[in-house]
C-alpha atoms as a PDB file:
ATOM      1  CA  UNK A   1     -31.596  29.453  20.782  1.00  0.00           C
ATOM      2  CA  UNK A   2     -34.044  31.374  23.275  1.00  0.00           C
ATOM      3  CA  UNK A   3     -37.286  31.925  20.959  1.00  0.00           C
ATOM      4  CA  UNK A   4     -38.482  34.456  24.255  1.00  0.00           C
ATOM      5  CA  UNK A   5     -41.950  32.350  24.042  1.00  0.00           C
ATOM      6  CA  UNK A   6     -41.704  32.542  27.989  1.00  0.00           C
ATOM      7  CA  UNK A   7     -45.102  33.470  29.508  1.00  0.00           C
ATOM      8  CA  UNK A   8     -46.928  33.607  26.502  1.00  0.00           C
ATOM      9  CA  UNK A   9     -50.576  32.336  26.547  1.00  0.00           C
ATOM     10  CA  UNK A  10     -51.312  30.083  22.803  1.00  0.00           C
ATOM     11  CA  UNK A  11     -54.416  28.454  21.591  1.00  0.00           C
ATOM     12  CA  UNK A  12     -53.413  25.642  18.978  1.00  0.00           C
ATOM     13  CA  UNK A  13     -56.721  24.516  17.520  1.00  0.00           C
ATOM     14  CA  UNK A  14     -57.029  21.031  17.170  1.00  0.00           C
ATOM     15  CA  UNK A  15     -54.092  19.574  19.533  1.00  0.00           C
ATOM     16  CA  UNK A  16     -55.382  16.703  21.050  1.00  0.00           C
ATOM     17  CA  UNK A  17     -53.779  14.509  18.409  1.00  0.00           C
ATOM     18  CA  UNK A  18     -51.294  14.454  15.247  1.00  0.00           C
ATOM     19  CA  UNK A  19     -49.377  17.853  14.146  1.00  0.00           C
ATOM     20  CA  UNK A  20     -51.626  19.857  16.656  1.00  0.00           C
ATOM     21  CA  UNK A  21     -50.182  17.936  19.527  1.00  0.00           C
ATOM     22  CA  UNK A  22     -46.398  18.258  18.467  1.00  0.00           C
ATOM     23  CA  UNK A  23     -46.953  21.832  18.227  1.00  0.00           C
ATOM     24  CA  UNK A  24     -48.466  22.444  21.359  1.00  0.00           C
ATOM     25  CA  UNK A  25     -46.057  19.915  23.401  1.00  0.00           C
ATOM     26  CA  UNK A  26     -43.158  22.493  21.799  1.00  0.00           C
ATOM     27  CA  UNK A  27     -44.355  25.593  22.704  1.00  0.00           C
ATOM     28  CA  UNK A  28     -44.868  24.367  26.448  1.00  0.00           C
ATOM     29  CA  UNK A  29     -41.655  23.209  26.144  1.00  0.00           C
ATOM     30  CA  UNK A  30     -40.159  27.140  25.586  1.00  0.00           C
ATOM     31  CA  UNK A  31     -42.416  28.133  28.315  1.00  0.00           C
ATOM     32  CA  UNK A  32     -45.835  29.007  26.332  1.00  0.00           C
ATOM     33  CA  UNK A  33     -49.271  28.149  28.341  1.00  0.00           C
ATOM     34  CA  UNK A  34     -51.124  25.899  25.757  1.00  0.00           C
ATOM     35  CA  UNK A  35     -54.390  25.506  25.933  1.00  0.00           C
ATOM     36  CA  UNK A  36     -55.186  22.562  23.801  1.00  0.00           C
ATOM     37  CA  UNK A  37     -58.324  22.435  21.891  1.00  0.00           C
ATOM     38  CA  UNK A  38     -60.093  19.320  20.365  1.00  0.00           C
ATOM     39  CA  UNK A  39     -63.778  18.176  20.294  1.00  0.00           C
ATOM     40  CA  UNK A  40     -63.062  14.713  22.592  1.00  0.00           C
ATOM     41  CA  UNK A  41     -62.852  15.900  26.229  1.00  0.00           C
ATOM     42  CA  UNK A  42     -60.797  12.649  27.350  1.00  0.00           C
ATOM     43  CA  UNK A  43     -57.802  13.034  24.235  1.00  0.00           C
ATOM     44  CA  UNK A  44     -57.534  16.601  25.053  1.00  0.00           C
ATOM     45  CA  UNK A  45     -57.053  16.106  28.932  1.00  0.00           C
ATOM     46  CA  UNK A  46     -54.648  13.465  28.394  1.00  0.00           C
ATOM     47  CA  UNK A  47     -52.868  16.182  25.961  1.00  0.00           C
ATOM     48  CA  UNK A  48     -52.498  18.747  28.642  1.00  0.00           C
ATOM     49  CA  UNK A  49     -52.025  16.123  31.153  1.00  0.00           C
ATOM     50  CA  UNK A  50     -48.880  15.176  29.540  1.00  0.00           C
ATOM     51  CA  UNK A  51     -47.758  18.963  28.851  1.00  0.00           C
ATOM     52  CA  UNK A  52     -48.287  19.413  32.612  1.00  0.00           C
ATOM     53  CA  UNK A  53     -46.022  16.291  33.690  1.00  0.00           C
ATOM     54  CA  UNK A  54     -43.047  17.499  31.437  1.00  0.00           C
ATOM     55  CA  UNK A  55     -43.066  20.301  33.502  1.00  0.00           C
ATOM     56  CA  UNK A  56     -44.993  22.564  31.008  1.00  0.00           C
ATOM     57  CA  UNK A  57     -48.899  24.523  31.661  1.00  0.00           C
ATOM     58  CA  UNK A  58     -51.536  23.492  29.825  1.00  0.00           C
ATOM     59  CA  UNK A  59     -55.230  24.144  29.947  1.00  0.00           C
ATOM     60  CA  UNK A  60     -57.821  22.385  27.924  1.00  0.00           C
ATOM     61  CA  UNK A  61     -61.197  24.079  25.554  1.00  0.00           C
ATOM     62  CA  UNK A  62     -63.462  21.339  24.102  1.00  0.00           C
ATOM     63  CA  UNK A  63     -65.810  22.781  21.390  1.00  0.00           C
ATOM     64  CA  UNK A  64     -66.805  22.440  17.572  1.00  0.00           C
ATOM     65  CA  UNK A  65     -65.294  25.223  15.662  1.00  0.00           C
ATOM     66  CA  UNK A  66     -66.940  24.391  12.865  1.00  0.00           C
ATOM     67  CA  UNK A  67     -69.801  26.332  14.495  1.00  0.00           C
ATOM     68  CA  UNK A  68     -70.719  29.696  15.666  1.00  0.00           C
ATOM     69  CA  UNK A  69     -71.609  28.189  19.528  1.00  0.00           C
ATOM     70  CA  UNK A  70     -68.406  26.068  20.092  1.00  0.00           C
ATOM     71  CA  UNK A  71     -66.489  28.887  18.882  1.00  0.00           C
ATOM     72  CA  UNK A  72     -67.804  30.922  21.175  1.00  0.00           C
ATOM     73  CA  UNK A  73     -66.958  28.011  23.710  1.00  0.00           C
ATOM     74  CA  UNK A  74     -63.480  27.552  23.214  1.00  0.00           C
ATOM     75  CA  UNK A  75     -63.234  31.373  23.339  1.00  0.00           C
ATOM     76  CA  UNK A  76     -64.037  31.618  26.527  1.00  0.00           C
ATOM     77  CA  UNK A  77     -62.468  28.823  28.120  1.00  0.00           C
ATOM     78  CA  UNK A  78     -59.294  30.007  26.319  1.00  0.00           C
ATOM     79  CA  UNK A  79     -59.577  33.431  27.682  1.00  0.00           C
ATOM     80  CA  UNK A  80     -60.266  32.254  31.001  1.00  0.00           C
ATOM     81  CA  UNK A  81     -56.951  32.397  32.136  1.00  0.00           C
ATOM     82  CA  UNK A  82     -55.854  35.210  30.763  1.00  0.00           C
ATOM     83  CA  UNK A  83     -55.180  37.056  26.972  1.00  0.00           C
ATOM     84  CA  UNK A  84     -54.504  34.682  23.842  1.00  0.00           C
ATOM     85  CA  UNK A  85     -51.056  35.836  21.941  1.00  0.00           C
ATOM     86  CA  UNK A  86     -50.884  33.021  19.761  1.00  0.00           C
ATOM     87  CA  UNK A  87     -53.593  31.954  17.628  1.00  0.00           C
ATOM     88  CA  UNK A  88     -52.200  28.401  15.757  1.00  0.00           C
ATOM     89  CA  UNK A  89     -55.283  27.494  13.257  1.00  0.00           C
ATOM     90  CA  UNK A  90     -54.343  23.724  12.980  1.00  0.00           C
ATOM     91  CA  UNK A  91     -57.853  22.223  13.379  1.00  0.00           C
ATOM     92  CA  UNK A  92     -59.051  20.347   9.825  1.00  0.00           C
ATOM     93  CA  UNK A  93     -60.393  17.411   8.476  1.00  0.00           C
ATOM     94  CA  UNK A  94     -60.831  15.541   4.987  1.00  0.00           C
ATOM     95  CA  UNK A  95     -62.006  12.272   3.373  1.00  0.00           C
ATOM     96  CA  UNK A  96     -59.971  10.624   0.851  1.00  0.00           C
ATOM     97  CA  UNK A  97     -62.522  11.734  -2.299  1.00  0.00           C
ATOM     98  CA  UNK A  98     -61.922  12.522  -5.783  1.00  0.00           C
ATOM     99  CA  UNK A  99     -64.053  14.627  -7.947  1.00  0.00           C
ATOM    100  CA  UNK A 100     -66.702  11.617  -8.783  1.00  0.00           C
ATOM    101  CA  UNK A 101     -67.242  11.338  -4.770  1.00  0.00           C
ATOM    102  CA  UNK A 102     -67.173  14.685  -3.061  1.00  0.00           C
ATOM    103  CA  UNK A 103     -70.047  15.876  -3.439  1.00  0.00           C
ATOM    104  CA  UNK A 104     -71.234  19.852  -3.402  1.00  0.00           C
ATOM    105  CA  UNK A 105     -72.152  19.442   0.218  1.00  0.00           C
ATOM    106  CA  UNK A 106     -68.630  17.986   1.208  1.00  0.00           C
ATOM    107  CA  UNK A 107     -67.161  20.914  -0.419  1.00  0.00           C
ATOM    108  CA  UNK A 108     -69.360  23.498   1.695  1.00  0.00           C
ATOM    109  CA  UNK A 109     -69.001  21.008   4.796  1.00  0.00           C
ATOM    110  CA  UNK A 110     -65.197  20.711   4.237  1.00  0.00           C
ATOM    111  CA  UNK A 111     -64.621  24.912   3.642  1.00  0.00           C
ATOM    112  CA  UNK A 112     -66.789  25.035   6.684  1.00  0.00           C
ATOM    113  CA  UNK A 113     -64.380  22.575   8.776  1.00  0.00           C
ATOM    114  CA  UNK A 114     -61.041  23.890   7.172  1.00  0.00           C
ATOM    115  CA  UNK A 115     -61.458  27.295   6.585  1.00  0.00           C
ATOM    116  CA  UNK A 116     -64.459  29.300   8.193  1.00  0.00           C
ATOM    117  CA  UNK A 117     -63.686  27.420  11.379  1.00  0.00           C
ATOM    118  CA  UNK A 118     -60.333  29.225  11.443  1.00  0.00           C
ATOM    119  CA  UNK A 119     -62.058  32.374  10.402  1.00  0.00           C
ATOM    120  CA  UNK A 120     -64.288  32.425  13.661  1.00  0.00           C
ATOM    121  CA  UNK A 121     -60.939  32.086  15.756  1.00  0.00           C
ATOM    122  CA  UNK A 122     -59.649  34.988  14.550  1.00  0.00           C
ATOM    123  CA  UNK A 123     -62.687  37.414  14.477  1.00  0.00           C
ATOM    124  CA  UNK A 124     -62.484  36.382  18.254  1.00  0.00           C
ATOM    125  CA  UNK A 125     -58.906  36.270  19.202  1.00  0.00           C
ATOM    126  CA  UNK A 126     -57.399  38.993  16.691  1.00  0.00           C
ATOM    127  CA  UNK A 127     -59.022  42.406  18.086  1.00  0.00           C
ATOM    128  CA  UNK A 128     -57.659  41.539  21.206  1.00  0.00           C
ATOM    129  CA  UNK A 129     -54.379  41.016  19.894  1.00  0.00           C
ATOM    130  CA  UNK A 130     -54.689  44.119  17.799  1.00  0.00           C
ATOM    131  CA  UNK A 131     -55.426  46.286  20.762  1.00  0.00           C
ATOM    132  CA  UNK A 132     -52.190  44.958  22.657  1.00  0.00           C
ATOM    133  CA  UNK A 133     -49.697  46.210  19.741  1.00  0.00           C
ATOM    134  CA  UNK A 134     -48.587  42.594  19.125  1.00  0.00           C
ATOM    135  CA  UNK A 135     -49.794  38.966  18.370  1.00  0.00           C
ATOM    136  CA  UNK A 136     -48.949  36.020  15.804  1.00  0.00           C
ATOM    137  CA  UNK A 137     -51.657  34.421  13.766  1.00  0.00           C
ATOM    138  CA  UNK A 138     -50.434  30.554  12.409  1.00  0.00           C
ATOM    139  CA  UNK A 139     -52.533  28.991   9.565  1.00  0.00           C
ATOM    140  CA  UNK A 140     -51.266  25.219   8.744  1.00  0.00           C
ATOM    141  CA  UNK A 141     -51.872  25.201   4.875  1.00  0.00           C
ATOM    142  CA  UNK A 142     -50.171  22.792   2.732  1.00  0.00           C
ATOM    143  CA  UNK A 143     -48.192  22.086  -0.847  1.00  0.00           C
ATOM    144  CA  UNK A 144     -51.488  20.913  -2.371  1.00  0.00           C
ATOM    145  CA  UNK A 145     -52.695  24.691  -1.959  1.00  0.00           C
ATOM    146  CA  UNK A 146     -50.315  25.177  -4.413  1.00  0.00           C
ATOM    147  CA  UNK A 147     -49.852  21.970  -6.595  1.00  0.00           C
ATOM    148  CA  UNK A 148     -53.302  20.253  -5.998  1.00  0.00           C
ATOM    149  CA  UNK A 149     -53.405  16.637  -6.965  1.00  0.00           C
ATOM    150  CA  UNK A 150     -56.687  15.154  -9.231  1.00  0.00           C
ATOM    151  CA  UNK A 151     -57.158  13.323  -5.774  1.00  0.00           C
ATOM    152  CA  UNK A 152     -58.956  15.437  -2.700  1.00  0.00           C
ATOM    153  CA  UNK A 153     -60.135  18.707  -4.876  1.00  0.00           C
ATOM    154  CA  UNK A 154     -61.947  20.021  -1.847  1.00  0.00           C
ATOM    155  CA  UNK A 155     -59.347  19.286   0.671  1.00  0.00           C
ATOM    156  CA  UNK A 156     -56.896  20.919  -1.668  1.00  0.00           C
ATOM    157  CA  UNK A 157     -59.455  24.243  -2.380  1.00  0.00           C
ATOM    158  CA  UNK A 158     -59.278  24.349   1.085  1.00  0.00           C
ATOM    159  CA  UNK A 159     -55.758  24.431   2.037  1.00  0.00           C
ATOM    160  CA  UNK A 160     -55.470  27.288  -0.647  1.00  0.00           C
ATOM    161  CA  UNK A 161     -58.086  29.558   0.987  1.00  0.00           C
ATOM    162  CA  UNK A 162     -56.296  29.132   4.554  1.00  0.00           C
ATOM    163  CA  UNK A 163     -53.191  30.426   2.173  1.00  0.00           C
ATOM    164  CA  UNK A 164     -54.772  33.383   0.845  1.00  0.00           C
ATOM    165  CA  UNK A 165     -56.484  34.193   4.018  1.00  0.00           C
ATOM    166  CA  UNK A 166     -53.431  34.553   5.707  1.00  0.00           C
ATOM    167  CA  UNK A 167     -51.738  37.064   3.685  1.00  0.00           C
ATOM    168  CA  UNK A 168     -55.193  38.745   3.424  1.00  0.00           C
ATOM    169  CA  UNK A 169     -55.288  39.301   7.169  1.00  0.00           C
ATOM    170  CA  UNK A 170     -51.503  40.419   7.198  1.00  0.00           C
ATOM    171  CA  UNK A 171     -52.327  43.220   5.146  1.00  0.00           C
ATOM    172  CA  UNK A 172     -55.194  43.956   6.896  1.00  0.00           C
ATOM    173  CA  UNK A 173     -52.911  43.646  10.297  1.00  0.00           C
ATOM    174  CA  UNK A 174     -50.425  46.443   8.839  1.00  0.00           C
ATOM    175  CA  UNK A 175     -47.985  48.279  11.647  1.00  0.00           C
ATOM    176  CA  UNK A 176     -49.951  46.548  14.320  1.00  0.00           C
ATOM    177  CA  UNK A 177     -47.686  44.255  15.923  1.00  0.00           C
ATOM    178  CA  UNK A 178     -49.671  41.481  14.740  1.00  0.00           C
ATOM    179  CA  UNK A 179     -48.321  39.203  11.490  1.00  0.00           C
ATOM    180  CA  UNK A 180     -50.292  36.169   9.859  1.00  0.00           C
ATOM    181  CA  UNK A 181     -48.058  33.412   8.224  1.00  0.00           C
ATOM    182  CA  UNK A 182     -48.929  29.566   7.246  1.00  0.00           C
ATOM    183  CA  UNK A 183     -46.490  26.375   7.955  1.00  0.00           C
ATOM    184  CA  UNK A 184     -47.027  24.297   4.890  1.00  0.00           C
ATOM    185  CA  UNK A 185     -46.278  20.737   5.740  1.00  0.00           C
ATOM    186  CA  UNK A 186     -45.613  18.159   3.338  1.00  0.00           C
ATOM    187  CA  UNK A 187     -46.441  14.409   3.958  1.00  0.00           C
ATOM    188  CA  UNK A 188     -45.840  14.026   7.682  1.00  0.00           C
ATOM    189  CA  UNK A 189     -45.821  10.705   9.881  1.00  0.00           C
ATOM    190  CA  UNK A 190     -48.592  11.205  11.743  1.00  0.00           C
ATOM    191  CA  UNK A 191     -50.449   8.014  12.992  1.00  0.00           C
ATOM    192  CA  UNK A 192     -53.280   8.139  10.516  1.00  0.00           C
ATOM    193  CA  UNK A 193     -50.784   8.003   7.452  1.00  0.00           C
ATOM    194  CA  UNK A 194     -49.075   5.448   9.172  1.00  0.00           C
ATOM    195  CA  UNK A 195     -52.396   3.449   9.167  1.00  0.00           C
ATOM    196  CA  UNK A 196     -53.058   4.247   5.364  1.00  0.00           C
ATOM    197  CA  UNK A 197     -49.977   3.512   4.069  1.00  0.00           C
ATOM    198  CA  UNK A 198     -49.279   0.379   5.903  1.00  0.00           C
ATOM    199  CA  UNK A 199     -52.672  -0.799   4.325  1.00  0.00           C
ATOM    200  CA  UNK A 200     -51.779   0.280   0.951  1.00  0.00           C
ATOM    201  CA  UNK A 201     -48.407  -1.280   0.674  1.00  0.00           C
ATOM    202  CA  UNK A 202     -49.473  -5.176   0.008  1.00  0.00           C
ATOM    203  CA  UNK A 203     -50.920  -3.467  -3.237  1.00  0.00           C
ATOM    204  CA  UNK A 204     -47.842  -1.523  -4.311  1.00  0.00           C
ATOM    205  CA  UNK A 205     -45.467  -3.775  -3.553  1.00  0.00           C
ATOM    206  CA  UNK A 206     -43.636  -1.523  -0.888  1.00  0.00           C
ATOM    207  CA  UNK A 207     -42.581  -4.479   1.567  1.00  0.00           C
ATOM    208  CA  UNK A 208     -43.133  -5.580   5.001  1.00  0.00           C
ATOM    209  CA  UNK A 209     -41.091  -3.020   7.041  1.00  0.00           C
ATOM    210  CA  UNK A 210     -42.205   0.280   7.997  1.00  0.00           C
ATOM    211  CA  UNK A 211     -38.646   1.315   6.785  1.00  0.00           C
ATOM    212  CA  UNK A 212     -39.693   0.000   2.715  1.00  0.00           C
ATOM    213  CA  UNK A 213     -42.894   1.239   3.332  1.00  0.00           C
ATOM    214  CA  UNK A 214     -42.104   4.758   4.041  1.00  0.00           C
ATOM    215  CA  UNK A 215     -39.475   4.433   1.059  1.00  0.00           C
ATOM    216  CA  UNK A 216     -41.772   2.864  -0.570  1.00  0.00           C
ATOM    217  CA  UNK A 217     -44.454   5.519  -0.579  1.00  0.00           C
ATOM    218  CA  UNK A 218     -41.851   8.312  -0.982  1.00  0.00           C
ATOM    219  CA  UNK A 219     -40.692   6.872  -4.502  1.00  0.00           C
ATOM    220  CA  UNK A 220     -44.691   6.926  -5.597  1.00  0.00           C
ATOM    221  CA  UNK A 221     -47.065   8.993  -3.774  1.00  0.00           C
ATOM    222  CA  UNK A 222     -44.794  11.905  -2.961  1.00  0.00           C
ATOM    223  CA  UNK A 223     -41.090  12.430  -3.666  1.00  0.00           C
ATOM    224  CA  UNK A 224     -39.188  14.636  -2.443  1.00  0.00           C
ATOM    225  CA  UNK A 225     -35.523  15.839  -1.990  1.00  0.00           C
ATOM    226  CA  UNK A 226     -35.059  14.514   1.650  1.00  0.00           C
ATOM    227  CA  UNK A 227     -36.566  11.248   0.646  1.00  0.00           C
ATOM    228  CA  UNK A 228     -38.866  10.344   3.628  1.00  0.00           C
ATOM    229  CA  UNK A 229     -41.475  11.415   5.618  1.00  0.00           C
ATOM    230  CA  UNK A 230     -41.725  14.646   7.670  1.00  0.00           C
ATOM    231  CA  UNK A 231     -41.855  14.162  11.484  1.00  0.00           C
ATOM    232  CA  UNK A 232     -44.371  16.425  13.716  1.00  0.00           C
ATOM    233  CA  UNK A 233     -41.670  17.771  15.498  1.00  0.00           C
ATOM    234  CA  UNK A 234     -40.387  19.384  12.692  1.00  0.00           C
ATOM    235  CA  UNK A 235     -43.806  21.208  11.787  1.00  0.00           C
ATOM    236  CA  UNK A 236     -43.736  22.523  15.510  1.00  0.00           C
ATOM    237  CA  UNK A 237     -40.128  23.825  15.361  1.00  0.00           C
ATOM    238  CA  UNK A 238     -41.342  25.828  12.485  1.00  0.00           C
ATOM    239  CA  UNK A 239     -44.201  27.126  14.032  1.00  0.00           C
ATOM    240  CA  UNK A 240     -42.624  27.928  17.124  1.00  0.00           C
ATOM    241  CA  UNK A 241     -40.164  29.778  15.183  1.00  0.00           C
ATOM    242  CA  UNK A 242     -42.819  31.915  13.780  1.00  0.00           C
ATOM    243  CA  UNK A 243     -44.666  32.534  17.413  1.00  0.00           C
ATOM    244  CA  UNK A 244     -42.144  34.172  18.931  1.00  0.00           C
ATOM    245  CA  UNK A 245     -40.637  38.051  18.210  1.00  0.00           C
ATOM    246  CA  UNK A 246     -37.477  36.500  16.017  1.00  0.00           C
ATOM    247  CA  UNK A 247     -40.405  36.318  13.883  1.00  0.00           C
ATOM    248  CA  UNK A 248     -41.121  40.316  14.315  1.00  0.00           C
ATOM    249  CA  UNK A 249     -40.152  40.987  10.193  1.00  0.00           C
ATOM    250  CA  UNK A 250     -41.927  37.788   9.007  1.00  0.00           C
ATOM    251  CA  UNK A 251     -45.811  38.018   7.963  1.00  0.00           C
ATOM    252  CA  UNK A 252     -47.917  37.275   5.058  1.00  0.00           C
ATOM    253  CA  UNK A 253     -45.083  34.495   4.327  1.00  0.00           C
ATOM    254  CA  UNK A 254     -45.549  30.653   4.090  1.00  0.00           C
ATOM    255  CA  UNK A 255     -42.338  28.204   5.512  1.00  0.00           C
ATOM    256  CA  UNK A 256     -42.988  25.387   3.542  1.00  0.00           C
ATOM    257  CA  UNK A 257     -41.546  22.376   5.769  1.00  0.00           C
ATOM    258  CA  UNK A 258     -42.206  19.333   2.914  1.00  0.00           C
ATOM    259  CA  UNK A 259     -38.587  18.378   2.001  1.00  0.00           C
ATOM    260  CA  UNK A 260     -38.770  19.709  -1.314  1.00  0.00           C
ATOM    261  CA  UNK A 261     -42.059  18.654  -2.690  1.00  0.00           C
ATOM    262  CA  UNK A 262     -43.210  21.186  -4.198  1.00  0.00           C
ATOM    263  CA  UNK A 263     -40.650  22.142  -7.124  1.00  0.00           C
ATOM    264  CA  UNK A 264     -40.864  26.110  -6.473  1.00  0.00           C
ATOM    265  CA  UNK A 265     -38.068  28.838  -6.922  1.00  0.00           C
ATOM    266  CA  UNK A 266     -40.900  31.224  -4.852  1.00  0.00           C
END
C-alpha cells in the first residue's frame, strides 16, 4: 500500500535509538526526509548514516528539548532544509520509581522531559503547519495513561498528559488540515527491556533463553492477547500510517498497538 509519504520532510524527536529509530528508519523507507533528533551527536549520525545507506535522506538536530534553548536548536536545524510536515513527539525518559522514591522534583523533572518538551515542538512546528492547510502531529503515549500501575506514578501521569494534550490540540487544530493522534505502545522489545528483563529472570524463575524469558515476563509483568512482546517495527507501521493523508479523517484518536493489554471496549 502507497501511504503517499513521498517528499515529505518529518522530525521524530528522540530517534537516535529504540522506538524513535524504527520510526524514523520507516518513514525514510516510504520516501519521508527524517531528520533524526537525539541529544548524543555520534548515535544520531550513525542513525541518519544508516537511513542514508538504505537509500533513504536523513538529516540530523542534536539539542535538549527539555529546554527552551535546545528547542530552539533543533528548530532550526530541522527547518534548515526546508518546512516540517510531520511532527512525531517520541522523545521521553523515566526511572524505574514507585511512590516512596520519586520524589516531587522527579515528577516536575519527568513532566518537564515527557510532556512540556513535546509542548515546545509544537508551539514551534504547528503554526507553520497550520498556515500550509495540512500537517500531522504524533504523540507516543502509552496503556499506563490509561491503566497506571502502583509502579512509575510519574512516568504514568505523564504518558496521560501527552494523551490529553493530543486531543486538546486536535480540537484546537479544527478544519485546518492539521490532526493530532497518539500511538500507544504496549511493552515493546527495545534493547533496554531486553537488558531489564534478562536481569530479572534468575529471580522469577523465567529460564535461560530469551524465548522463556520473553514468555516468561508476558505471563507476569504484562499479559496480553498476542502473548509476547511488541517489536519497534510495529510501532512505526502505525505511525506511519497516521503521517500520511490515508490518515486525512483520523485526529484526536489513539491506535493502541499493545496486543491487547489494556482490557478496553473504547
Amino acid at each position: 500500500m502507497d501511504l503517499r509519504l513521498a517528499g515529505r520532510r518529518a522530525l521524530v524527536t528522540g530517534s537516535s535509538s529504540g522506538l524513535g529509530e524504527a520510526i524514523a528508519r520507516l518513514l525514510a523507507a516510504e520516501g519521508v526526509t527524517v531528520v533524526v533528533h537525539g541529544r548524543d551527536e555520534g548515535r544520531a549520525n550513525g542513525v541518519a548514516e544508516a537511513i542514508r545507506a538504505a537509500g533513504g535522506e536523513a538529516v540530523v538536530a542534536v539539542g535538549d528539548l527539555a529546554t527552551d534553548a535546545g528547542a530552539d536548536a533543533v528548530t532550526a536545524a530541522a527547518l534548515a532544509g526546508g518546512p516540517i510536515d510531520i511532527l512525531v513527539n517520541n522523545a521521553g525518559a523515566y526511572e524505574h520509581l514507585s511512590w516512596a522514591d520519586a520524589t516531587s522534583a522527579i515528577w516536575a523533572e519527568t513532566y518537564n522531559v515527557n510532556v512540556i518538551s513535546g509542548v515546545r515542538m509544537i508551539q514551534r512546528l504547528v503554526p507553520a503547519m497550520r498556515e500550509r492547510g495540512w500537517g500531522r502531529v504524533i504523540q507516543i503515549g502509552g496503556g499506563l495513561s490509561q491503566q497506571p500501575s502502583a509502579a512509575l506514578p510519574h512516568y504514568n501521569a505523564s504518558l496521560a498528559a501527552r494523551h490529553n494534550l493530543a486531543v486538546s490540540l486536535a480540537r484546537e487544530l479544527k478544519d485546518t488540515g492539521v490532526t493530532s493522534n497518539v500511538v500507544a505502545p504496549g511493552a515493546i522489545l527495545v534493547p533496554e527491556v531486553r537488558k531489564l528483563l534478562t536481569k530479572l529472570a534468575p529471580a522469577n524463575g523465567w529460564g535461560e533463553t530469551w524465548e522463556e524469558i520473553e514468555r516468561g515476563a508476558i505471563t507476569d509483568i504484562v499479559p496480553n492477547d498476542v502473548g509476547r512482546l511488541g517489536r519497534p517495527e510495529e510501532i512505526a507501521a502505525a505511525v506511519a500510517y497516521l503521517a500520511g493523508p490515508v490518515a486525512d479523517y483520523v485526529s484526536g484518536a489513539t491506535i493502541r498497538v499493545d496486543g491487547g493489554t489494556i482490557r478496553s471496549v473504547i
